[in-house]
Protein backbone atom coordinates (compact mmCIF):
# COMPACT_ATOMS: atom_id res chain seq x y z
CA UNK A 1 2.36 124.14 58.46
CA UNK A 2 1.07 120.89 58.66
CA UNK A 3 3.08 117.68 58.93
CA UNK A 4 3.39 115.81 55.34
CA UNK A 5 1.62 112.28 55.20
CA UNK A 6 3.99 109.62 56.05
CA UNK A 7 5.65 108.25 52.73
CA UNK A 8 4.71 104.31 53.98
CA UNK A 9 2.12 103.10 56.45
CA UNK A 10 3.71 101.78 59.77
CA UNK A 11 3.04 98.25 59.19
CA UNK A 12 4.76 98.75 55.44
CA UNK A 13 7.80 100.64 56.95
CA UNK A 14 8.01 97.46 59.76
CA UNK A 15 7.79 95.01 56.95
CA UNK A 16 10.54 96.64 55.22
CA UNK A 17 12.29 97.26 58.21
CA UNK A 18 12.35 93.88 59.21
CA UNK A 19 13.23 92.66 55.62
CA UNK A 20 16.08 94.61 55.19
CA UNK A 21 17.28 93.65 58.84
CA UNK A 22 17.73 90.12 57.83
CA UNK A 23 19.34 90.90 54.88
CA UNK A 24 21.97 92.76 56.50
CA UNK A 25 22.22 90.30 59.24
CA UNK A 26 20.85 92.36 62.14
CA UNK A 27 17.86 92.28 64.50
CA UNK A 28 15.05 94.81 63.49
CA UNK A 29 15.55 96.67 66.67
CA UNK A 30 19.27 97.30 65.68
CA UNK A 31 18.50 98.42 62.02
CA UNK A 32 15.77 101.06 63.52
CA UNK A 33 18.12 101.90 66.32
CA UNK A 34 21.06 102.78 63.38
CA UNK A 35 18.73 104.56 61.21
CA UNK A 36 16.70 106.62 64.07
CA UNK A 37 20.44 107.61 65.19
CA UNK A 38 20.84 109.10 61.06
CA UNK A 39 23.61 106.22 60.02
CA UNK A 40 22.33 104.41 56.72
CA UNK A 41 25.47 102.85 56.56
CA UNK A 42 24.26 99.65 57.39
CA UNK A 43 21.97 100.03 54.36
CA UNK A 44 24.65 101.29 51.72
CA UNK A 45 27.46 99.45 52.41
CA UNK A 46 27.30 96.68 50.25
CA UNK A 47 26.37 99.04 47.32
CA UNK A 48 28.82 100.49 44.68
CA UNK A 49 29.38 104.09 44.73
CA UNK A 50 27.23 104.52 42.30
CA UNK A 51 24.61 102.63 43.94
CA UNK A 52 25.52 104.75 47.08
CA UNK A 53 25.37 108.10 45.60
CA UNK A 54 21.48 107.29 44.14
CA UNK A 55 20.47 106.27 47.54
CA UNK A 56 22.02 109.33 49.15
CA UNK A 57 19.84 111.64 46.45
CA UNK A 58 16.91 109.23 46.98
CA UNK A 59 16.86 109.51 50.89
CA UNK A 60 17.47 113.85 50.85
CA UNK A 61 14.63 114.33 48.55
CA UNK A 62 11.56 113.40 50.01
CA UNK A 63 9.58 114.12 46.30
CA UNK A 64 11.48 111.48 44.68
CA UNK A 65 11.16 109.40 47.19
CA UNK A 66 7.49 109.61 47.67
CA UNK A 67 7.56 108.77 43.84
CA UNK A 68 9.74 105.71 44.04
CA UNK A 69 7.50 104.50 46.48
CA UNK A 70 4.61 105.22 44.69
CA UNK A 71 5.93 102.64 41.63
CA UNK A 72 3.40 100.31 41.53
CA UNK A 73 6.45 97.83 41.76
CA UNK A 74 7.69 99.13 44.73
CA UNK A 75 3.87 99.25 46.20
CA UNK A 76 3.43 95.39 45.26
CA UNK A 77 7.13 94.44 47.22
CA UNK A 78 5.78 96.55 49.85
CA UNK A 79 2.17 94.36 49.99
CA UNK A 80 4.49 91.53 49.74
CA UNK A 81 6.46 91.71 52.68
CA UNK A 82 3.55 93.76 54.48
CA UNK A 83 1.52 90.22 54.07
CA UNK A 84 4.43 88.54 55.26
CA UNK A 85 5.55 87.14 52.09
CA UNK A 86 2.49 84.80 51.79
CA UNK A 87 1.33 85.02 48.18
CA UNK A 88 -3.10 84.41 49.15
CA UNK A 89 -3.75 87.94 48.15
C-alpha cells in the first residue's frame, strides 16, 4: 500500500511548528521533540474541554484533518506563516 501524501508540505508544517512553539513558550525543537514522542499536551492545554475533545477527533482522523487543512482559510494562515508573516505576496 502506498504511503498517503503528507497532509502539509515540510516548510508549512515548520512554519506552523515554529508558530505554535512561540505561542506556547517553547523552542521549536522542544514542541517537535513533545509531539514526535505522541504528547499534544503542550498543544491542548490551554483549551476548554470542549476545545480539547475537537482536537482529539481532529488529530485521530486523518480525513477530517486533511479537510481542515484544505480550508482555504487554513491554506492562507499556512502561506502566511510559511512566508514568514511578511504580507508581499
Amino acid at each position: 500500500m502506498d504511503d498517503p501524501k503528507p497532509v502539509l508540505s515540510e516548510g508549512q508544517a515548520n512554519a506552523l511548528l515554529a508558530a505554535a512553539a512561540q505561542k506556547l513558550g517553547k523552542s521549536p525543537e522542544a514542541l517537535r521533540a513533545q509531539l514526535q514522542s505522541g504528547g499534544i499536551g503542550a498543544l491542548t492545554d490551554s483549551l476548554d474541554e470542549a476545545g480539547r475533545e475537537r482536537a482529539a477527533a481532529l488529530l485521530n482522523d486523518p480525513q477530517a484533518l486533511r479537510q481542515a487543512l484544505g480550508d482555504p482559510r487554513v491554506q492562507a494562515v499556512l502561506a502566511h506563516l510559511t512566508k514568514g508573516g511578511r504580507r508581499d505576496g
